[in-house]
C-alpha atoms as a PDB file:
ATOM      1  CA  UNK A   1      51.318 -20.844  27.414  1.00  0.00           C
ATOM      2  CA  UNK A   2      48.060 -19.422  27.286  1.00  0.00           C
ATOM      3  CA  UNK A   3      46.640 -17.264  29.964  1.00  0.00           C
ATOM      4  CA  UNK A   4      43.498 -16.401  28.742  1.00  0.00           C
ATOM      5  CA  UNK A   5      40.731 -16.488  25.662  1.00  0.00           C
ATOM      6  CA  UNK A   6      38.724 -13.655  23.849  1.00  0.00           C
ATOM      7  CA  UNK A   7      35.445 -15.493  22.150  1.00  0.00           C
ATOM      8  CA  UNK A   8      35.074 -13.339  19.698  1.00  0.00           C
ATOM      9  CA  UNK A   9      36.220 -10.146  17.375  1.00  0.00           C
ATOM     10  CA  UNK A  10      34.388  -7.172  19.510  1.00  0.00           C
ATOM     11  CA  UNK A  11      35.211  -8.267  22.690  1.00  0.00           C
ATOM     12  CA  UNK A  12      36.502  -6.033  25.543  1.00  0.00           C
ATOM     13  CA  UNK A  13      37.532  -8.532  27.817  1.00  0.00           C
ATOM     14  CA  UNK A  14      38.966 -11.900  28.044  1.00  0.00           C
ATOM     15  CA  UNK A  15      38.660 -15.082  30.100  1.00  0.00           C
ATOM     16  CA  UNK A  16      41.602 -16.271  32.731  1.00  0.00           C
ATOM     17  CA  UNK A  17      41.957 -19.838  31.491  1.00  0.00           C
ATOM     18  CA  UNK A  18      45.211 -21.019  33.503  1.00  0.00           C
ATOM     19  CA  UNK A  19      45.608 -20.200  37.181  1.00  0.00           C
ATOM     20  CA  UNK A  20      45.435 -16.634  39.041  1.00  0.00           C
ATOM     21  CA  UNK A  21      47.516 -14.325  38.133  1.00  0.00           C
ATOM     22  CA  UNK A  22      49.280 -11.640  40.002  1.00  0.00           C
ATOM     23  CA  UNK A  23      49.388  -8.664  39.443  1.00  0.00           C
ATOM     24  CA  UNK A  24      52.203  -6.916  36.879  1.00  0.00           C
ATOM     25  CA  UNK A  25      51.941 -10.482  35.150  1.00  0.00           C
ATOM     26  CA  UNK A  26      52.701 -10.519  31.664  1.00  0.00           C
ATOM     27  CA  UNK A  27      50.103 -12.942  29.739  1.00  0.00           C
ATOM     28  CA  UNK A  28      49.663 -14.663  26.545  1.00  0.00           C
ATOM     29  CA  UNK A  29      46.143 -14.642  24.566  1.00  0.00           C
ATOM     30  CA  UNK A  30      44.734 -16.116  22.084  1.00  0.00           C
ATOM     31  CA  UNK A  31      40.973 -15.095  19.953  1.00  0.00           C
ATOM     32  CA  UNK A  32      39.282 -17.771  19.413  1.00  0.00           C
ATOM     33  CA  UNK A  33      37.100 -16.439  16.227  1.00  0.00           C
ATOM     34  CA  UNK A  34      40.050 -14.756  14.782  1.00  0.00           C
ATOM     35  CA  UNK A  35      43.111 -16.807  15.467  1.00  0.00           C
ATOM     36  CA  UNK A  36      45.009 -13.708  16.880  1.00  0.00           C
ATOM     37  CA  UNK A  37      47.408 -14.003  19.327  1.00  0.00           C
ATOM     38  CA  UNK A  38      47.407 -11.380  21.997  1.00  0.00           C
ATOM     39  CA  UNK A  39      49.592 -10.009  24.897  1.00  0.00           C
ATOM     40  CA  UNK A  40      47.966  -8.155  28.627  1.00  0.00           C
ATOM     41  CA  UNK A  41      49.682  -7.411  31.149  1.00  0.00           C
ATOM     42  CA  UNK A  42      47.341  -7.829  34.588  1.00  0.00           C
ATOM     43  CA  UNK A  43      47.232  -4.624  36.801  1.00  0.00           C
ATOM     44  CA  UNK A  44      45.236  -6.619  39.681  1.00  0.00           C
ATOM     45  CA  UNK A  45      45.157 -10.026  40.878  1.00  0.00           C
ATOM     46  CA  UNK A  46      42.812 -11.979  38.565  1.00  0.00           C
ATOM     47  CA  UNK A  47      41.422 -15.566  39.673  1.00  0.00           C
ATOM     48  CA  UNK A  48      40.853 -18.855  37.391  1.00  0.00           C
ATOM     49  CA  UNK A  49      37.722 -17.847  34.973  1.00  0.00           C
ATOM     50  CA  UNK A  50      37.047 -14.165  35.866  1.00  0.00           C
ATOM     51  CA  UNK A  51      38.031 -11.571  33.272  1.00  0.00           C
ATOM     52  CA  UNK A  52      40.643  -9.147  32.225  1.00  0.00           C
ATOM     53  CA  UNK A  53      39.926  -5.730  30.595  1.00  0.00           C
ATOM     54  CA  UNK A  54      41.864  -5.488  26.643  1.00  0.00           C
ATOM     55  CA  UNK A  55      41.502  -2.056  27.021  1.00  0.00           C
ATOM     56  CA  UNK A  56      39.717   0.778  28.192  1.00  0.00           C
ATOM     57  CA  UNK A  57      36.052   0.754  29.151  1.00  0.00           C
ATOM     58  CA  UNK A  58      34.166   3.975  30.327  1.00  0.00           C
ATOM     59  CA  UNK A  59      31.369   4.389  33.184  1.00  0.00           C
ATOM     60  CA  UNK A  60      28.646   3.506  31.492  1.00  0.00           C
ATOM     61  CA  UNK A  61      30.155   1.899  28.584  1.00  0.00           C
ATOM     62  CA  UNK A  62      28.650  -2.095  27.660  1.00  0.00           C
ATOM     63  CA  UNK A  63      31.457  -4.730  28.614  1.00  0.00           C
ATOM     64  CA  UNK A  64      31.919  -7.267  25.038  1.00  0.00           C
ATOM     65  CA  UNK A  65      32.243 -10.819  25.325  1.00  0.00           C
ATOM     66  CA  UNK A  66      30.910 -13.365  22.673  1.00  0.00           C
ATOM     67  CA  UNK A  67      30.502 -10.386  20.417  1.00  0.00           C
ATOM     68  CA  UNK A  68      27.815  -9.385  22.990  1.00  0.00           C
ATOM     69  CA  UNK A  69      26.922  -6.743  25.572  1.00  0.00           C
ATOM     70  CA  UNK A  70      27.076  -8.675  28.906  1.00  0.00           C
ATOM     71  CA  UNK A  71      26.794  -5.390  31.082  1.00  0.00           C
ATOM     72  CA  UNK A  72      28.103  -2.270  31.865  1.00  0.00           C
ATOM     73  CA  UNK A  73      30.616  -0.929  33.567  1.00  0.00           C
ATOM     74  CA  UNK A  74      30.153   0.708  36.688  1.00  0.00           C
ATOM     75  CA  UNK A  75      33.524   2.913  36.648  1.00  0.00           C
ATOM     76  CA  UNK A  76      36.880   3.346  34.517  1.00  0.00           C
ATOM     77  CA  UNK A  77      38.159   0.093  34.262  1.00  0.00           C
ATOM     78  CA  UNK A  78      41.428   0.386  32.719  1.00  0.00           C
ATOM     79  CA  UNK A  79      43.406  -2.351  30.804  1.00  0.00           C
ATOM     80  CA  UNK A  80      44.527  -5.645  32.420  1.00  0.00           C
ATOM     81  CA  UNK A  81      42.440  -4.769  35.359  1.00  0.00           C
ATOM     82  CA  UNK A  82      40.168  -7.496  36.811  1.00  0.00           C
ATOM     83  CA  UNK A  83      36.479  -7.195  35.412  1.00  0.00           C
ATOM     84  CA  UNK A  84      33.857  -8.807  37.596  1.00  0.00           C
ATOM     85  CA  UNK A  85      30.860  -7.703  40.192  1.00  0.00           C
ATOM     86  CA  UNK A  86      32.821  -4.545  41.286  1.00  0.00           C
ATOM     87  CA  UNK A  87      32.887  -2.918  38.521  1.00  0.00           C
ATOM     88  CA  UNK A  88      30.393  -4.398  36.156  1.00  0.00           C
ATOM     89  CA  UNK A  89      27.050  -4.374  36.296  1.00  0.00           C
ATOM     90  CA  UNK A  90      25.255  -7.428  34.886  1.00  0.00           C
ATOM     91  CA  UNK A  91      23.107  -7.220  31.765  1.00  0.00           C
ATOM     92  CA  UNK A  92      21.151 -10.172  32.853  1.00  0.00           C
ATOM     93  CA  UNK A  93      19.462  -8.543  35.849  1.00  0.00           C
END
């Protein structure tokens, strides 16, 4: 089963595609540019379409998805932790 999608190469985060998922969860990925399976395991409760971090991201540093900046993050947000308004600051406003 898939859990959730990266869109592309550079990306920092992926996309919950199945249900929420608690946290300790082990979860299956898959990158939709490159094929590449890939394994998280969620250190937060995540809901239906919100993201999970791959890896490390640094105050400050621009959050990846679609191979593009979509904002920053606001604080450490450490992998398989749940990326969304409370720690990421939107690019689009």
């Amino acid at each position: 089963m898939i859990h959730f999608v990266v869109h592309g190469r550079s990306d920092t985060v992926g996309v919950i595609v199945t249900e929420q998922v608690a946290p300790g969860e082990r979860l299956s990925g898959w990158n939709l540019e490159t094929g590449e399976s890939l394994e998280a395991v969620a250190a937060q409760s995540i809901p239906l379409g919100h993201k999970i971090a791959l890896r490390r991201i640094a105050p400050g540093e621009a959050v990846i998805k679609y191979n593009v900046p979509i904002g920053k993050a606001t604080c450490e947000i450490a992998p398989g932790e749940h990326v969304h308004t409370h720690n990421l600051r939107s690019a689009r406003w």
